[in-house]
Protein backbone atom coordinates (compact mmCIF):
# COMPACT_ATOMS: atom_id res chain seq x y z
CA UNK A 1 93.02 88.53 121.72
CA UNK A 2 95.77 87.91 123.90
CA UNK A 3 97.63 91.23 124.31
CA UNK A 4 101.37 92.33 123.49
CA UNK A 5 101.22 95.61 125.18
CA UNK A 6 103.14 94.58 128.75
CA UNK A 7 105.87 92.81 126.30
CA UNK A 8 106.06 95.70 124.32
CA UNK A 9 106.37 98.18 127.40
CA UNK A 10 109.04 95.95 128.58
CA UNK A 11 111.48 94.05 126.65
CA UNK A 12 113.25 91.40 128.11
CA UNK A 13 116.21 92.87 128.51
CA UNK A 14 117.55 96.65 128.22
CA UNK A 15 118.40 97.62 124.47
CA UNK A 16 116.85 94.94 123.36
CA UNK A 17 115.28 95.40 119.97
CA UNK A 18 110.91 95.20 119.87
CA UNK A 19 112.31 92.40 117.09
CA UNK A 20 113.33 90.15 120.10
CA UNK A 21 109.57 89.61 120.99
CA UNK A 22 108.93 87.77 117.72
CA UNK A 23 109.38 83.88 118.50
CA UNK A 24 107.64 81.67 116.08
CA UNK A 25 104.62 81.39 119.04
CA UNK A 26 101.57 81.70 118.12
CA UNK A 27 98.55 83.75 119.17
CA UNK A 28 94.87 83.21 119.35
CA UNK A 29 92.12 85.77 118.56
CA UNK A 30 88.28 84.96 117.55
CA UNK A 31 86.21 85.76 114.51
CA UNK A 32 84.12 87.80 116.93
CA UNK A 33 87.22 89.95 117.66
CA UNK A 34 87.86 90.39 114.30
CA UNK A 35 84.88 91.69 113.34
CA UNK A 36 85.24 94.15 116.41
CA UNK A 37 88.49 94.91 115.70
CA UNK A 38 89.19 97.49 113.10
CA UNK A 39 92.78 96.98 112.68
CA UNK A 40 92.02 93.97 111.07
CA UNK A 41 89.83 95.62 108.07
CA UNK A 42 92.93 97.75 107.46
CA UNK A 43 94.17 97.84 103.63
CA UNK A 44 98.08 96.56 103.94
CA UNK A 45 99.55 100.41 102.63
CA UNK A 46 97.45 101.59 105.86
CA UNK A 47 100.92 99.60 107.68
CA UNK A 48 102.62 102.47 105.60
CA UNK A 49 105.48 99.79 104.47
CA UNK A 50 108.17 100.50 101.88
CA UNK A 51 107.20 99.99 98.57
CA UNK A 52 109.06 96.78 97.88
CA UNK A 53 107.47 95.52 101.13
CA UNK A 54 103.92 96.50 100.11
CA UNK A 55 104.14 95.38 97.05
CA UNK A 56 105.54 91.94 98.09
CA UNK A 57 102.50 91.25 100.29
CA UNK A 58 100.08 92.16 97.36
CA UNK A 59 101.79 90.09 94.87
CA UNK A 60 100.75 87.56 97.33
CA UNK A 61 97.56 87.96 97.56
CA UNK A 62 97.75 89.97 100.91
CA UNK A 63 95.65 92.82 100.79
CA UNK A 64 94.27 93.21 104.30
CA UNK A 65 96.35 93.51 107.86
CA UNK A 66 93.83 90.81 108.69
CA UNK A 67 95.20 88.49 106.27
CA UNK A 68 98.96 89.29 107.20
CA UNK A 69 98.82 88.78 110.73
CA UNK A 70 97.90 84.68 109.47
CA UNK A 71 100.87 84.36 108.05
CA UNK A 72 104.31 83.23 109.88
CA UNK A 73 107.73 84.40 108.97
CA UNK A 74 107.91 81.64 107.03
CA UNK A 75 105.44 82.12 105.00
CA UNK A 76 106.51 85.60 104.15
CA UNK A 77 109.86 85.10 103.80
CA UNK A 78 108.67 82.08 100.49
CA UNK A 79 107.34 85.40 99.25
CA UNK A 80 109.53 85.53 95.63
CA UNK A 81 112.20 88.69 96.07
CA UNK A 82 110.80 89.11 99.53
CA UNK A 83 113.80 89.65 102.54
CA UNK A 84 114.54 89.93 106.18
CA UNK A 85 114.35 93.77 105.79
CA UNK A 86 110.66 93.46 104.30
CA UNK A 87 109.85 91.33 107.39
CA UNK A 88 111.47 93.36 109.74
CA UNK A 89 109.32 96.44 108.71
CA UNK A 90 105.76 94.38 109.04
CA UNK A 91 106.92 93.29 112.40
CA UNK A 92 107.53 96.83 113.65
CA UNK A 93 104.49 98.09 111.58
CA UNK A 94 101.94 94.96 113.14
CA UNK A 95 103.42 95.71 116.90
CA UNK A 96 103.19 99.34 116.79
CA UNK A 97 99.46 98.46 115.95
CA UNK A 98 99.42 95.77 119.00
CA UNK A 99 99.30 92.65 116.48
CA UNK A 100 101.41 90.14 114.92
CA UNK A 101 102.00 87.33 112.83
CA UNK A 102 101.26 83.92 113.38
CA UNK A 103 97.70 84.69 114.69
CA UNK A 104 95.42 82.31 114.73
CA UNK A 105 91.41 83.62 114.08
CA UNK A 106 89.29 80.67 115.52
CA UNK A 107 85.79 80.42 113.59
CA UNK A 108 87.37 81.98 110.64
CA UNK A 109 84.80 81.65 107.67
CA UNK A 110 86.61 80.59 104.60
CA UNK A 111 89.23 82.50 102.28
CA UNK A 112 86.63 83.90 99.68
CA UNK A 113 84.11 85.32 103.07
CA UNK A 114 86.86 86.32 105.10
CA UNK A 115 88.52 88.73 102.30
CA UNK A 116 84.74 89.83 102.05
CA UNK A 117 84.44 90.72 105.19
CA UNK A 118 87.52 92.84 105.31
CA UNK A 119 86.59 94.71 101.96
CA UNK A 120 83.17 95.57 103.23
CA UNK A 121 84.80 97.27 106.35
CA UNK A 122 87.67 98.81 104.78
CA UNK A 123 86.82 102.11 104.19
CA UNK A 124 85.46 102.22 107.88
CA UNK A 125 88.60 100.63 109.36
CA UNK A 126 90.80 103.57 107.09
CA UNK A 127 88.64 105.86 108.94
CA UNK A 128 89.38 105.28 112.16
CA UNK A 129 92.94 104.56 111.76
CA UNK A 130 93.19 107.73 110.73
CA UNK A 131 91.43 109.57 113.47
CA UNK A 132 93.79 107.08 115.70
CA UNK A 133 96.82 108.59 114.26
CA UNK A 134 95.63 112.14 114.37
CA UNK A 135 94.55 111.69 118.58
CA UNK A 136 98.08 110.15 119.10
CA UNK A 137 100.06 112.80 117.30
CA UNK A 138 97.80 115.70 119.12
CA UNK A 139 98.85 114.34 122.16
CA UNK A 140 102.49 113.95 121.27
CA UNK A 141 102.43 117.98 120.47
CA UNK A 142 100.64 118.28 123.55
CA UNK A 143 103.27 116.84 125.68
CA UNK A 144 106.43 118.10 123.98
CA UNK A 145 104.91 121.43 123.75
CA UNK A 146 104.25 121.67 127.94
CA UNK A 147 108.41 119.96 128.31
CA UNK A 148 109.43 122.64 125.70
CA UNK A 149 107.98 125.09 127.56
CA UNK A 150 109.44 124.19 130.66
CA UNK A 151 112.54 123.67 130.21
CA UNK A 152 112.57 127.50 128.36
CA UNK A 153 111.60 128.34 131.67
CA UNK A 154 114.00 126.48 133.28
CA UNK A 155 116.71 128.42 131.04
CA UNK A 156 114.88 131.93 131.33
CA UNK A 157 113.97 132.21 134.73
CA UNK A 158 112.29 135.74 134.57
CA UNK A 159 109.72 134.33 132.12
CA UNK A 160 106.38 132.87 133.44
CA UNK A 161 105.40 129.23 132.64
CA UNK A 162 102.28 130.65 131.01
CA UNK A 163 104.09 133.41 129.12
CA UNK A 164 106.12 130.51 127.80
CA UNK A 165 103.31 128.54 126.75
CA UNK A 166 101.17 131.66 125.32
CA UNK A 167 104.80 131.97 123.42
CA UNK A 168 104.82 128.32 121.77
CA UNK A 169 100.80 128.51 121.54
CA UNK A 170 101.89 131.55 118.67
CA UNK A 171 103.68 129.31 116.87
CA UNK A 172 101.71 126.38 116.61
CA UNK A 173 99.41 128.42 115.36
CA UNK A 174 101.73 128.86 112.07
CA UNK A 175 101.63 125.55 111.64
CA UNK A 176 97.93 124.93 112.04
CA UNK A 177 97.31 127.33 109.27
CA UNK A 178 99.40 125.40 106.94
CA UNK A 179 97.31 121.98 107.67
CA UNK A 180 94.78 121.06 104.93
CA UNK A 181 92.93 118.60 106.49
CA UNK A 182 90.22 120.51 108.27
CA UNK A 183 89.53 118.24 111.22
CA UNK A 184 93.14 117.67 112.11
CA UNK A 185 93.41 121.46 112.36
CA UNK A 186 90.16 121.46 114.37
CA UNK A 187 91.76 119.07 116.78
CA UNK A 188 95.47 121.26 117.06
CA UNK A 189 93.54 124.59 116.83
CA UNK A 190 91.70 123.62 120.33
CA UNK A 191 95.88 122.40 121.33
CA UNK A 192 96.83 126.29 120.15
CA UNK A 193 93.81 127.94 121.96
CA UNK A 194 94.71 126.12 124.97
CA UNK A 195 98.26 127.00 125.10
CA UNK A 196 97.93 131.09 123.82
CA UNK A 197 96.06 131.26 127.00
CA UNK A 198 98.61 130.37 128.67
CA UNK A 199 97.69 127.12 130.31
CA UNK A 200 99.17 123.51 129.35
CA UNK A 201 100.97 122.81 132.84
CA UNK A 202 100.17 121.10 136.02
């Protein structure tokens, strides 16, 4: 599929909202991708949209990312009681995710077998979203944890780097132990191990 990520690093001009990418130009992708692809297979409340938004799509028939990114602006804004705000979020929501509307899937099977297709790799697709998700926000503590660190530091002179870190390590632990979902804690307890050693930086 042809990729969005350099015009998503880099707008075309400063300021410029990620809404400026969308033109009405369309984008080709494969069945074969599809099928590789599980952001595709991805139930529409997976694009965590309002609930007017979600429940626009659905009305419509939408149920799958797969099916959304089909669709042009257009098309969604014919959507009865559907507006330019609704858009606006499944824009942000498909580009965060690296997709967007007005795809084109060459060799796509017809509308019965396609919304087959998703359904049978939903609950996978769910999956792995949400280990996706969990990685990403692990490494976002990760890094704002070392900068916090630093820059205390930075302010506090007399106080080690390490003794900084073995500082913030404490109380991430706090909020691992309030975390029900025992993998996600798995993943942050190695983050709080790693820090209350006092190591994170450089």
């Amino acid at each position: 599929m042809e990729s969005l990520d350099s015009e998503i690093r880099t707008p075309p001009y400063p300021g410029v909202s990620l809404l400026y990418l969308y033109k009405d130009r369309e984008i080709r992708t494969t069945m074969d991708d599809v099928l590789k692809d599980y952001r595709y297979a991805l139930p529409v409340r997976a694009l965590r949209l309002s609930s007017w938004a979600q429940r626009g799509l659905i009305n419509d028939n939408l149920a799958f990312v797969g099916q959304v990114v089909e669709k042009t602006e257009t098309d969604l804004m014919g959507i009865p009681n559907f507006g330019q705000k609704s858009l606006d979020e499944i824009k942000i929501a498909l580009t965060t995710r690296g997709l967007r509307l007005n795809t084109i899937i060459v060799d796509r099977p017809d509308n019965e077998t396609f919304i087959t297709v998703l359904k049978k790799r939903s609950a996978e697709a769910t999956a792995q979203e949400e280990v996706s998700q969990r990685h990403a926000l692990v490494g976002n503590v990760d890094a704002d944890v070392a900068e916090t660190a630093t820059a205390t530091v930075t302010a506090s002179p007399k106080e080690s780097i390490a003794g900084a870190l073995k500082r913030v390590g404490k109380l991430l632990n706090g909020v691992v132990e309030c975390l029900p979902n025992k993998s996600f804690r798995g993943e942050l307890e190695a983050l709080v191990r790693k820090y209350d050693n006092g190591h994170g930086v450089g």
